[in-house]
N, C-alpha and C. Protein backbone atom coordinates (compact mmCIF):
# COMPACT_ATOMS: atom_id res chain seq x y z
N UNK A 1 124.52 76.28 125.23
CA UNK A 1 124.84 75.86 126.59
C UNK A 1 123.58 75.97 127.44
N UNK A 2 123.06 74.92 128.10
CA UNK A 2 121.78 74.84 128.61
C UNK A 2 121.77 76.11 129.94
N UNK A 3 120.92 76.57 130.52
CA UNK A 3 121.12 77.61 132.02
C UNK A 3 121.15 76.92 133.02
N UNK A 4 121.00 75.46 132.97
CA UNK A 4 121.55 75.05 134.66
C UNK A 4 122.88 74.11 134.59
N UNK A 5 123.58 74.86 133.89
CA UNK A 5 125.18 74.29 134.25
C UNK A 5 125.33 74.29 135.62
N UNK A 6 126.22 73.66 135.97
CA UNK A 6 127.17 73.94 137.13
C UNK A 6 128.13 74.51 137.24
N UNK A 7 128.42 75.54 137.98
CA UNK A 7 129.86 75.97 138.01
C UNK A 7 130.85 75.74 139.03
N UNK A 8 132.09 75.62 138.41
CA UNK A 8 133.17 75.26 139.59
C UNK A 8 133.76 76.53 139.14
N UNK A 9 134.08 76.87 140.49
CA UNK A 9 135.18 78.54 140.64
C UNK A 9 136.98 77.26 141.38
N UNK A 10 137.65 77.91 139.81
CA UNK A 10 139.01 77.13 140.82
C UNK A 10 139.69 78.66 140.54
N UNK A 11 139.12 79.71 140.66
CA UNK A 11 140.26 80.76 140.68
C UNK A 11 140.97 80.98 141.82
N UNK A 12 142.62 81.20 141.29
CA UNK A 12 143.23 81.44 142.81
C UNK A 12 144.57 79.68 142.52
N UNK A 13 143.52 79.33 142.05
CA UNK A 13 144.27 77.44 141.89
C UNK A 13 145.20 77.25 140.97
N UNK A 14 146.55 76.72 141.52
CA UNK A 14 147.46 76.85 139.96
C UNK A 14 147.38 75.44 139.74
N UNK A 15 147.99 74.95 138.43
CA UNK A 15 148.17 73.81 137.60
C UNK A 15 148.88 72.76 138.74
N UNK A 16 148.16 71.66 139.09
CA UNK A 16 146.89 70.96 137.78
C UNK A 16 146.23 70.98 138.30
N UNK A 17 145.46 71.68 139.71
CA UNK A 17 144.40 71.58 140.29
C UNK A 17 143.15 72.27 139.65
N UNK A 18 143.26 73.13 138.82
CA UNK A 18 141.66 72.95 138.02
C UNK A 18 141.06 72.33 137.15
N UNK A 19 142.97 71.43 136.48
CA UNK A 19 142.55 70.17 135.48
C UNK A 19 141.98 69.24 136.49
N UNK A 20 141.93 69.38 137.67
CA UNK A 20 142.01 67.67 138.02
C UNK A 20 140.69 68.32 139.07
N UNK A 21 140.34 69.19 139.14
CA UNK A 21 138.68 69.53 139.49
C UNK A 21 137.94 68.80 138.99
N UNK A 22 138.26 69.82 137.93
CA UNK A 22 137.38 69.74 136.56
C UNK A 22 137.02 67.74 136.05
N UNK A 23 138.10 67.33 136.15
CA UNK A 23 137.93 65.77 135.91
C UNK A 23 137.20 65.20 136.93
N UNK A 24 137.59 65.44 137.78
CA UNK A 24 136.50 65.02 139.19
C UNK A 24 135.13 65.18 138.92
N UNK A 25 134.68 66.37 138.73
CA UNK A 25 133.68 67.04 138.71
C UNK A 25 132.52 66.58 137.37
N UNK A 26 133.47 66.11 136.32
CA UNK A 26 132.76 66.11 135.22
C UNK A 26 132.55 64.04 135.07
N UNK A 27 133.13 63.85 136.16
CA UNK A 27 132.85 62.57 135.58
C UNK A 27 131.55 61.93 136.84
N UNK A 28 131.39 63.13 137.04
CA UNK A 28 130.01 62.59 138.25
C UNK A 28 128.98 63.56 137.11
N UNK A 29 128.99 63.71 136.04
CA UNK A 29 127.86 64.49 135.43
C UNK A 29 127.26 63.55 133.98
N UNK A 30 126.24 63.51 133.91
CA UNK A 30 125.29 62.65 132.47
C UNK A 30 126.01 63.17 131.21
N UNK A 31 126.12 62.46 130.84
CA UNK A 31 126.47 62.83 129.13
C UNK A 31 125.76 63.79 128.59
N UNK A 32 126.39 65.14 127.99
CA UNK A 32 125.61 66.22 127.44
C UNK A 32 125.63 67.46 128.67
N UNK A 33 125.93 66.83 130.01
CA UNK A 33 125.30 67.96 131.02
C UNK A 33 126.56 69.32 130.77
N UNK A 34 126.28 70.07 131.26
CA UNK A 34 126.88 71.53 131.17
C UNK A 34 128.01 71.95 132.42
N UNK A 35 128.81 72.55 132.13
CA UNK A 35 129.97 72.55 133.48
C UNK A 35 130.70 74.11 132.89
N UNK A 36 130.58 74.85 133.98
CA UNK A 36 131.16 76.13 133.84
C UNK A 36 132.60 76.37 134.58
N UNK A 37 133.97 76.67 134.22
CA UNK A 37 135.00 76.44 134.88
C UNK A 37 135.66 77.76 135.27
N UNK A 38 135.48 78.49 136.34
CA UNK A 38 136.48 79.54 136.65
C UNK A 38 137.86 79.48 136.90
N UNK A 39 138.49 80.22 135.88
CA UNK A 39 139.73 79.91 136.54
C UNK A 39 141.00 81.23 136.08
N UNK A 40 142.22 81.53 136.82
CA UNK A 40 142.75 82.35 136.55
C UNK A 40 144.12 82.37 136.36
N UNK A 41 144.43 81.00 136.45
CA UNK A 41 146.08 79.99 135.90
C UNK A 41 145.89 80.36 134.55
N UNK A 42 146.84 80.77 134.62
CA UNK A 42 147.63 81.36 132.76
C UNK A 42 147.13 80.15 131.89
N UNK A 43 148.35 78.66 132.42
CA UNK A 43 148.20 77.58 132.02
C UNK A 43 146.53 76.95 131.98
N UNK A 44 146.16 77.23 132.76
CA UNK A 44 144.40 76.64 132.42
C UNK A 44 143.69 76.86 130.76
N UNK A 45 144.69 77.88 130.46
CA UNK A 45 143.87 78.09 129.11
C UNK A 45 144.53 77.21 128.02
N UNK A 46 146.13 76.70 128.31
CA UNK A 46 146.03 75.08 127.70
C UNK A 46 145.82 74.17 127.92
N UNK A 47 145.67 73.75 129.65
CA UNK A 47 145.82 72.44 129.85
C UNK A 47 144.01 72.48 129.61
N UNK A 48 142.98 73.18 130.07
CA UNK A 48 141.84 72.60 130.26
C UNK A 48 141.51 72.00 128.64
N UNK A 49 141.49 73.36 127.56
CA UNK A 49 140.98 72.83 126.33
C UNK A 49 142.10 71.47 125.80
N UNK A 50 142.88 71.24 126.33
CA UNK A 50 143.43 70.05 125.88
C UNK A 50 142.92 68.68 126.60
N UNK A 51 142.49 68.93 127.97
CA UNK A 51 142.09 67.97 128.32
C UNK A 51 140.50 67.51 127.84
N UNK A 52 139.55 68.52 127.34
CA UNK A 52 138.55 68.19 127.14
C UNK A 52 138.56 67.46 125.26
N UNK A 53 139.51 68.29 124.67
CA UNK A 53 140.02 67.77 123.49
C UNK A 53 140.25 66.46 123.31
N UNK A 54 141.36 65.71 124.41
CA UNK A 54 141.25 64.31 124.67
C UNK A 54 140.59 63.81 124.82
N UNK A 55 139.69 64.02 125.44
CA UNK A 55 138.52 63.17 126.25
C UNK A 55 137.02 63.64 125.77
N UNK A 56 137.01 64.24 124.36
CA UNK A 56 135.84 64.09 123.65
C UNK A 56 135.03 65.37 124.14
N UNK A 57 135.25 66.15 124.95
CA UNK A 57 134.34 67.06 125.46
C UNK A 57 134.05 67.98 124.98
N UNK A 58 132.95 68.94 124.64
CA UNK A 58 133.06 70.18 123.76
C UNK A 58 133.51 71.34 125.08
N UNK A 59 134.48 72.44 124.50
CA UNK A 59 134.84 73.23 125.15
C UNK A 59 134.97 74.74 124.68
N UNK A 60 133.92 75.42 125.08
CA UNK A 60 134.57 77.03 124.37
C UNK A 60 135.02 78.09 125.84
N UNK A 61 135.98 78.95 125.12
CA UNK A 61 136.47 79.91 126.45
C UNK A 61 135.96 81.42 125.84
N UNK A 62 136.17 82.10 127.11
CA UNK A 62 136.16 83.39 127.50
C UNK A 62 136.56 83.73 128.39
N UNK A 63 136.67 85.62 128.21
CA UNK A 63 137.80 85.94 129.55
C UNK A 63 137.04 87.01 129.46
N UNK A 64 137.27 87.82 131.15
CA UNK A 64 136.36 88.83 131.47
C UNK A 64 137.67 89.16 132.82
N UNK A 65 138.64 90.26 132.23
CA UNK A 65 140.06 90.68 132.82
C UNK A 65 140.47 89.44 132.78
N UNK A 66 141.08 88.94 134.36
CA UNK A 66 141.91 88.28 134.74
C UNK A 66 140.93 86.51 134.76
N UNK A 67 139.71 86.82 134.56
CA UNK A 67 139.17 85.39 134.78
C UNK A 67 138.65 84.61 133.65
N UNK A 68 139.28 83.13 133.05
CA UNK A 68 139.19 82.63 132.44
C UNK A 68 137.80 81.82 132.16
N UNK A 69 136.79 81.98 131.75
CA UNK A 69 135.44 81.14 132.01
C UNK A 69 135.25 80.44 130.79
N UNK A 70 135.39 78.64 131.26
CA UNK A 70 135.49 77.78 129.82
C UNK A 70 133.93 76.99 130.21
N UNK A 71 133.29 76.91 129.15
CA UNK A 71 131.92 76.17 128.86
C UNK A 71 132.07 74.87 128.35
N UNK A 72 132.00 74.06 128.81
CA UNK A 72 132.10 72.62 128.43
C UNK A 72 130.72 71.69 128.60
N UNK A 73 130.63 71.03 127.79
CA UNK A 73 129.34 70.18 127.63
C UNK A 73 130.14 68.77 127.87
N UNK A 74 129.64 67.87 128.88
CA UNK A 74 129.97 66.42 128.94
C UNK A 74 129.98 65.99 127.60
N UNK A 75 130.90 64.81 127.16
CA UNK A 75 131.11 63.90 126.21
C UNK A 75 130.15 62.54 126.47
């Protein structure tokens, strides 16, 4: 994962507003670029890796307590 990702903080945000950040967000970014996703919706930890799953994106998670932090690389 390159060090100048971007990060979006949607903690606090329930479903689907960090799926639909996150789509916002990633489709203003170059192919390959880096996107860091905070988030603390239960559901974020299926809907995001499913949405990047669809849509070709690489996605790995981690959690640190209550906050979900997924690494995604543009498709």
């Amino acid at each position: 994962m390159p060090t100048d990702a971007e990060t979006l903080d949607c903690r606090g945000l329930k479903c689907p507003l960090p799926v639909l950040k996150m789509e916002k967000r990633l489709a203003g970014l170059a192919p390959g670029a880096a996107l860091i996703v905070l988030a603390t919706d239960p559901m974020a930890r299926v809907d995001i890796p499913l949405y990047c799953r669809q849509n070709g994106h690489a996605c790995d998670l981690a959690q640190d307590g209550d906050v979900l932090r997924f690494s995604i690389t543009r498709a």
